[in-house]
Protein backbone atom coordinates (compact mmCIF):
# COMPACT_ATOMS: atom_id res chain seq x y z
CA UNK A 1 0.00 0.00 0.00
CA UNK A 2 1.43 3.48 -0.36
CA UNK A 3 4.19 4.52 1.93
CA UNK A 4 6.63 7.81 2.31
CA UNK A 5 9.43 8.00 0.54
CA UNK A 6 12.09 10.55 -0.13
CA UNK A 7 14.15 9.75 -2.74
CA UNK A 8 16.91 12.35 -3.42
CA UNK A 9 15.55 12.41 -6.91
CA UNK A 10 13.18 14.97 -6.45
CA UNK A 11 14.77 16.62 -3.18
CA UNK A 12 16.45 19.52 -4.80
CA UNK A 13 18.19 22.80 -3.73
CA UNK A 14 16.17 25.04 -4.91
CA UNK A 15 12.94 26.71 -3.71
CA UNK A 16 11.28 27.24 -6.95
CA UNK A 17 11.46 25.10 -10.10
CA UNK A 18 10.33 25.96 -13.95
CA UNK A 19 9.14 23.95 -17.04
CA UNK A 20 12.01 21.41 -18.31
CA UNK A 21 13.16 22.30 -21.72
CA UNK A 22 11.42 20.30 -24.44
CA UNK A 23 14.30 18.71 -25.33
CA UNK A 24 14.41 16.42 -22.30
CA UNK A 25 13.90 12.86 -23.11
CA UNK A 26 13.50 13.52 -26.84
CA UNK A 27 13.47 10.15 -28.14
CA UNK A 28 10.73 9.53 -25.89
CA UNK A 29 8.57 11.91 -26.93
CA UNK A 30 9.36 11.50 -30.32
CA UNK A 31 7.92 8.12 -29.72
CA UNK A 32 5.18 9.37 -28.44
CA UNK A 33 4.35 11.40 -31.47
CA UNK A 34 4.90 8.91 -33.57
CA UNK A 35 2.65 6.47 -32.18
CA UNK A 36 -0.60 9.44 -32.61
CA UNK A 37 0.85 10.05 -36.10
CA UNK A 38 -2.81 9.27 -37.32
CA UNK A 39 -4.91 10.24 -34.39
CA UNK A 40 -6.25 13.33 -32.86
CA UNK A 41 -3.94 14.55 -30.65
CA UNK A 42 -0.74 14.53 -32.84
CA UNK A 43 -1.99 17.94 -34.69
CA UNK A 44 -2.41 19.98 -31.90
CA UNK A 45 0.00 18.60 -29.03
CA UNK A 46 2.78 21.72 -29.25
CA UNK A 47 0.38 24.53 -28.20
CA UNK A 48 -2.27 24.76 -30.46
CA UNK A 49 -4.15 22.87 -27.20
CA UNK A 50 -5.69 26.71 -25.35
CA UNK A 51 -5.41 26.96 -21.92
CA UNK A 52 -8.35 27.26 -19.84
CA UNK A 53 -8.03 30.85 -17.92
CA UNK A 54 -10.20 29.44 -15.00
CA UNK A 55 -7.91 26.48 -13.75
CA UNK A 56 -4.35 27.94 -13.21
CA UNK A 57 -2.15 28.13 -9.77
CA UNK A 58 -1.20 31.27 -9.35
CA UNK A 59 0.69 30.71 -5.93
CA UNK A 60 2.85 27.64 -7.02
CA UNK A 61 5.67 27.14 -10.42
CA UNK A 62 4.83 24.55 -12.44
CA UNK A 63 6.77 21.02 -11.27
CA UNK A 64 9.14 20.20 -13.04
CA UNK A 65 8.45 17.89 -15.88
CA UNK A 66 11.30 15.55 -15.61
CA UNK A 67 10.34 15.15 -11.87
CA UNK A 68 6.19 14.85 -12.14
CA UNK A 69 6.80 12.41 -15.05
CA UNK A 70 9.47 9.98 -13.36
CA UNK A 71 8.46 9.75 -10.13
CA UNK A 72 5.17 8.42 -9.82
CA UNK A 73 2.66 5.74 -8.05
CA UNK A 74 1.01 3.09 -10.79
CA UNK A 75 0.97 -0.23 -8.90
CA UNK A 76 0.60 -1.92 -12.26
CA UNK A 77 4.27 -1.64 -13.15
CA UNK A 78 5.48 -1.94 -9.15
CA UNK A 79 4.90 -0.45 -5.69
CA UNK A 80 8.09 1.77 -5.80
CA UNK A 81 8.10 5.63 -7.20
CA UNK A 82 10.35 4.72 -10.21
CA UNK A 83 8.22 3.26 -12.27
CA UNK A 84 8.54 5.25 -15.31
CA UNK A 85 10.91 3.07 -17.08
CA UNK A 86 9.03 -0.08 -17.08
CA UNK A 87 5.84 1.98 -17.89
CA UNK A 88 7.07 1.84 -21.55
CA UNK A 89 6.15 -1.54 -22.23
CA UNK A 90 2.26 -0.58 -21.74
CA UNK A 91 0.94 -0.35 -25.55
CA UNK A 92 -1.55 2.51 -25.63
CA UNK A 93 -2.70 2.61 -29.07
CA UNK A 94 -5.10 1.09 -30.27
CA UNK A 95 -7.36 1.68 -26.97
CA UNK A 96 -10.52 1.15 -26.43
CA UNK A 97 -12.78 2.12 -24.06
CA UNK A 98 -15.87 0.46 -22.73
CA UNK A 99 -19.10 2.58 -21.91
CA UNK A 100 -21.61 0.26 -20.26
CA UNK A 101 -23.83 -0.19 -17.26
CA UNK A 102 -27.05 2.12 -16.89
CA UNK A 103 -26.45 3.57 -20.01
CA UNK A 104 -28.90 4.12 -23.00
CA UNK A 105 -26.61 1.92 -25.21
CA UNK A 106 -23.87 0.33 -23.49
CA UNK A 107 -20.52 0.69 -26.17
CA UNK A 108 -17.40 0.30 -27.24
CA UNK A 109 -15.30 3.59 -28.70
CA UNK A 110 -11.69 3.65 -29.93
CA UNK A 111 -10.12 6.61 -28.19
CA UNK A 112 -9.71 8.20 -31.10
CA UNK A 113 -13.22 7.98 -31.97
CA UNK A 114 -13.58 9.36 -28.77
CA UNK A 115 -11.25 12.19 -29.01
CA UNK A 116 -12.93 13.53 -31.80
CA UNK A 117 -16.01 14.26 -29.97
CA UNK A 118 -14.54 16.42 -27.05
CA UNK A 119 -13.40 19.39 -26.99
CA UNK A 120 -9.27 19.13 -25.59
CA UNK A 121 -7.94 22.44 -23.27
CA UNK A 122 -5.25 22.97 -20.81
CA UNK A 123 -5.32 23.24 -17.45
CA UNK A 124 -3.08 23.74 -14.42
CA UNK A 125 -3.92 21.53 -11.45
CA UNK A 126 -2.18 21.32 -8.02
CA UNK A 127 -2.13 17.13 -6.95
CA UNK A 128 -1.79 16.17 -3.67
CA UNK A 129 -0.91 12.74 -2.61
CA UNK A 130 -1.89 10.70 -0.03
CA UNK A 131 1.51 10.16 0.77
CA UNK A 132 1.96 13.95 1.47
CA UNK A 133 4.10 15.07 -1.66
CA UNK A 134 2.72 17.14 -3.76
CA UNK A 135 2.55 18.73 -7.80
CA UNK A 136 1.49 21.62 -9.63
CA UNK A 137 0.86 19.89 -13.63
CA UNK A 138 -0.24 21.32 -16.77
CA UNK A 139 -2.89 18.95 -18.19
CA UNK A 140 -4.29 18.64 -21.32
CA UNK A 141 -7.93 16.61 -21.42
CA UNK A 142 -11.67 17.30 -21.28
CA UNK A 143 -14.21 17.71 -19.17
CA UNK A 144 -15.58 14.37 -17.73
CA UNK A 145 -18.73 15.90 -17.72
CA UNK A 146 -18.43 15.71 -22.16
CA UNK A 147 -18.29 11.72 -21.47
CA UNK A 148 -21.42 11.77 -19.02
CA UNK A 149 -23.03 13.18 -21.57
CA UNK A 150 -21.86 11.04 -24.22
CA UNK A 151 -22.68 7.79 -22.14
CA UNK A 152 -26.52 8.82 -21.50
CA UNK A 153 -26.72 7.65 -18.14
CA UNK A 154 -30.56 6.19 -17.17
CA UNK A 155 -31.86 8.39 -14.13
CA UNK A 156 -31.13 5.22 -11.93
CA UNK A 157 -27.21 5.80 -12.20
CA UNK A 158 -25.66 7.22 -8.97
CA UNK A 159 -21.81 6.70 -9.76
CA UNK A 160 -19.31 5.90 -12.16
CA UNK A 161 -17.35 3.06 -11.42
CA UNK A 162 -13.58 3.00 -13.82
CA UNK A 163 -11.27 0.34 -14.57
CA UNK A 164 -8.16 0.47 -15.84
CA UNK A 165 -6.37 -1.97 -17.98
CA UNK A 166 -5.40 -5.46 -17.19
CA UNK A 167 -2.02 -7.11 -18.89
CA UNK A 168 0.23 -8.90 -16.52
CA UNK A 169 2.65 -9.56 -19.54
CA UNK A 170 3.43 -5.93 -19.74
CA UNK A 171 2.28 -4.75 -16.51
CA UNK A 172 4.79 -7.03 -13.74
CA UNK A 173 2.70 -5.47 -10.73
CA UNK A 174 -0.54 -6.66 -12.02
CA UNK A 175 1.33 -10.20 -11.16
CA UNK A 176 0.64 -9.64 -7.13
CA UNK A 177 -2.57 -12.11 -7.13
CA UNK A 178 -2.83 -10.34 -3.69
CA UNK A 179 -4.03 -6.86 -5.19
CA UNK A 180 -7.39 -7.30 -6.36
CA UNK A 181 -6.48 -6.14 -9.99
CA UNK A 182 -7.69 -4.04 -12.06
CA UNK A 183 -7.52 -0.84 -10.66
CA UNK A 184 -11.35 0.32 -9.82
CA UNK A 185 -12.02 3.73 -8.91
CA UNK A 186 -15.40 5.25 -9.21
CA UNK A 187 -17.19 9.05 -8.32
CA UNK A 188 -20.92 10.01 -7.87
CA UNK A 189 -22.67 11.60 -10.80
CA UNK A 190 -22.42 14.64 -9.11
CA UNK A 191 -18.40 14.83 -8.83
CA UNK A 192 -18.06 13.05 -12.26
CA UNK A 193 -20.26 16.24 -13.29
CA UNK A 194 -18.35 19.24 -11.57
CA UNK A 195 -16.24 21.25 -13.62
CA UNK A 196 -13.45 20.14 -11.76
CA UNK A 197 -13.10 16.66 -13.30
CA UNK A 198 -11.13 16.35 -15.96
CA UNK A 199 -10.14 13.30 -18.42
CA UNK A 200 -5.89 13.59 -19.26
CA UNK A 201 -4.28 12.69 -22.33
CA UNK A 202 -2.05 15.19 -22.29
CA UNK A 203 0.69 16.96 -20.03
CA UNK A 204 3.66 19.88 -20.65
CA UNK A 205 2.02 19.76 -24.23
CA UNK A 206 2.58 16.61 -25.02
CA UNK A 207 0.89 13.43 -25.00
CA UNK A 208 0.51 12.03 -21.93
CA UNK A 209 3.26 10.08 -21.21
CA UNK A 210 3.07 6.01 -19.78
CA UNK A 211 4.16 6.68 -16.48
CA UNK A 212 1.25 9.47 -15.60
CA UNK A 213 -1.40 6.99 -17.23
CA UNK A 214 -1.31 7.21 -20.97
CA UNK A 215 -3.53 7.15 -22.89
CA UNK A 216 -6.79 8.39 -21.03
CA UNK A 217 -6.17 8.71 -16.51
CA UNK A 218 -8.75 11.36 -14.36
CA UNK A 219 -7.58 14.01 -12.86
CA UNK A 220 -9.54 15.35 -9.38
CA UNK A 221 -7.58 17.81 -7.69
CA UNK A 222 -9.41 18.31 -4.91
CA UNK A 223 -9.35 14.64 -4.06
CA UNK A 224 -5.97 12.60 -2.84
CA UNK A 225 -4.23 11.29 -5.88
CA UNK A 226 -5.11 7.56 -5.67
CA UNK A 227 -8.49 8.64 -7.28
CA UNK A 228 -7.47 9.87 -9.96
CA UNK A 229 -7.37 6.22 -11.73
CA UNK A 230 -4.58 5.69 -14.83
CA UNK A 231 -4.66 3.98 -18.52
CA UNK A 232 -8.74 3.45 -18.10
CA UNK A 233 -10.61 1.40 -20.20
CA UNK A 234 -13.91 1.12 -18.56
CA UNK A 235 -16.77 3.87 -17.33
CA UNK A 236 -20.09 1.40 -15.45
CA UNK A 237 -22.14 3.27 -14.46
CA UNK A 238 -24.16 1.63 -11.46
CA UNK A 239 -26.92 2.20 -9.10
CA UNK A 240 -24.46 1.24 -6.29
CA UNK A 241 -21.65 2.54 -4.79
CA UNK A 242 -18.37 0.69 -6.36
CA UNK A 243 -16.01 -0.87 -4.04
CA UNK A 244 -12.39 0.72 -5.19
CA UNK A 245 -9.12 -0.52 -5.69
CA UNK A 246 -7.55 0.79 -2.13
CA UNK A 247 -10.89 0.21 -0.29
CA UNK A 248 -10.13 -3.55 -0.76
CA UNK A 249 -6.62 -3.57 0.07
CA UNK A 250 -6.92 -1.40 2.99
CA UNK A 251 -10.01 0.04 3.98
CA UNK A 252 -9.80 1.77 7.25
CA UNK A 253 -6.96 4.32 5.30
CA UNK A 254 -8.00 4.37 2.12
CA UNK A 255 -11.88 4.89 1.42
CA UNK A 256 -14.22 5.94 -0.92
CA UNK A 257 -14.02 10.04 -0.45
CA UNK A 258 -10.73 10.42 -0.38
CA UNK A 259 -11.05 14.48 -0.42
CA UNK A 260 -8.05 16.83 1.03
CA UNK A 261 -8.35 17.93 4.14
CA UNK A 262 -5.51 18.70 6.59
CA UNK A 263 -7.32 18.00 9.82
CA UNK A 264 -8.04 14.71 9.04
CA UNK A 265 -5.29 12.36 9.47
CA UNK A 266 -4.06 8.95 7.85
CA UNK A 267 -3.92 6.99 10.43
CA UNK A 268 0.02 6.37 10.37
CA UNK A 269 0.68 10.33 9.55
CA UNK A 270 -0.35 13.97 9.83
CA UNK A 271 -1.85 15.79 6.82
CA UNK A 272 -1.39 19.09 7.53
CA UNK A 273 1.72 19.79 5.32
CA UNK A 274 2.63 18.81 2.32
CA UNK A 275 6.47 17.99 0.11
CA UNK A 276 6.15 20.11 -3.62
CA UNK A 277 8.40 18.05 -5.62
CA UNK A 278 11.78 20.30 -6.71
CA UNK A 279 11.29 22.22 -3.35
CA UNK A 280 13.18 21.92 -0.11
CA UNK A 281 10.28 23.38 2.17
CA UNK A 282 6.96 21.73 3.09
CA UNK A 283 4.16 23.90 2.90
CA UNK A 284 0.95 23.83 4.55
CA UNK A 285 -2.33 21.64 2.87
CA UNK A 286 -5.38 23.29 2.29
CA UNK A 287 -8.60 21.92 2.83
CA UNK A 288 -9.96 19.94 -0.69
CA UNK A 289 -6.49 21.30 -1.77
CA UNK A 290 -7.54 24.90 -2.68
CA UNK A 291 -10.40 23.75 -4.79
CA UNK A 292 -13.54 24.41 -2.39
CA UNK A 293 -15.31 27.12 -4.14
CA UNK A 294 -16.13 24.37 -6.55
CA UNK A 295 -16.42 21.28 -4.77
CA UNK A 296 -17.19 22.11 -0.97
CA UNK A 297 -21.03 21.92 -2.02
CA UNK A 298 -20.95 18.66 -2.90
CA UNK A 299 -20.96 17.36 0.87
CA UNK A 300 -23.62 18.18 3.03
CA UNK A 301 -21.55 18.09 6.53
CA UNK A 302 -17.71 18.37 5.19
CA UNK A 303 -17.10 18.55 8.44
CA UNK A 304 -17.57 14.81 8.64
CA UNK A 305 -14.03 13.11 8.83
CA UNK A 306 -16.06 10.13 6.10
CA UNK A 307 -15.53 12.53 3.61
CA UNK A 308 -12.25 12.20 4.28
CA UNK A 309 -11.25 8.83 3.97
């Protein structure tokens, strides 16, 4: 289950980091473009992407990229932070994703397919762990809401229950018959539905890459990173609440909610600060990580330490 670490990776000297240069890791990313030569994304990868003026951080630098895109949790490819390099055996196109459940018509779309029918923008998002460390990203996706709306949920549907891939041959972590593999995650309508949640392909203006959950992860900043599920391939939606991934491995610390809040914490550490990768200092953690304007709504009594957990 997730631990601390502190790898002197990502412990640097200075206070403040910027964007890596583009040239970092080229061959990778050349890859990377090569492999969407004939999709979407390709086209409009280097900027043409526009940046949404409502979602930016304004008291935080961008991480990074080097560091947000090499040291990262996806138990799939191990339980350790450096992942990134056996992330690359993880084919992501084609991909297909499964719409199904209390739907109008359940379905199958290729991601292109899908691609074509949203509309892509940029946004900065701060991501908090539930480990305590901590990034500011540019992503570049859609609006989760756009896929609601695709899927045509019946009235009956109360949540959205997401699975991720499952390929032990590429993915060695997915061999641990104790995990209960694949990774399931799932939201109520209603937070699938705020503005806030946002499907990634993209990050730094690029395709997203393996190790951040190419081709198609969440992203739902106000929530502890865990939730925000990698490589999906299935949206059920269901009547009934979904039992997730880290709710089955360990329960009474990781549960359903899963939303920021410094005064509540993990059982086996504090919450109240938080490690930005690239800086030195820990600075304090907000409650729903800076995002309650838009979310705090959503729970009656946020008070209540279940929203929490």
């Amino acid at each position: 289950m997730p631990a601390i670490h502190r790898p002197r990776l990502w412990n640097l000297p200075q206070s403040r980091v910027t964007p890596e240069p583009l040239a970092f890791n080229r061959r990778r990313a050349l890859a990377g473009f090569a492999g969407l030569a004939a999709g979407v994304f390709a086209p409009r990868a280097l900027g043409a992407v526009p940046r949404n003026p409502r979602f930016v951080v304004a008291d935080r630098a961008l991480t990074e990229e080097r560091l947000a895109t090499t040291y990262n949790n996806f138990f799939e490819f191990g339980s350790h932070k450096q992942i990134w390099r056996a992330a690359q055996a993880l084919p992501t196109r084609p991909w297909t994703i499964r719409i199904e459940g209390l739907v109008e018509r359940e379905r199958t779309l290729d991601l292109d397919e899908l691609l074509r029918q949203v509309s892509l923008e940029e946004r900065i998002y701060r991501h908090r762990c539930v480990e305590a460390w901590s990034m500011v990203v540019p992503w570049i996706g859609f609006p989760m809401a756009e896929l609601v709306a695709l899927a045509r949920p019946l009235g009956s549907a109360k949540y959205v229950e997401m699975q991720s891939f499952f390929d032990p041959k590429v993915a060695p972590g997915q061999r641990a018959f104790w995990y209960p593999w694949p990774y399931t995650e799932g939201l109520t309508i209603a937070e699938a539905t705020n503005e806030l949640a946002f499907l990634v392909t993209g990050a730094y203006g690029k395709p997203l890459p393996n190790s951040m959950g190419a081709p198609l992860r969440l992203a739902v900043p106000w929530k502890y990173g865990f939730k925000s599920i990698k490589s999906i391939v299935v949206f059920r939606f269901t009547e009934n609440r979904p039992r997730t991934f880290w709710e089955e491995v360990a329960g009474d610390e990781y549960g359903f909610w899963a939303n920021v809040n410094p005064d509540v914490p993990h059982p086996r550490w504090s919450q109240k600060m938080e490690q930005p990768l690239g800086r030195s200092e820990k600075i304090p953690t907000v409650i729903f990580n800076g995002y309650a304007e838009w979310v705090a709504h959503l729970y009656p009594d946020h008070s209540d330490p279940v929203y929490f957990r």
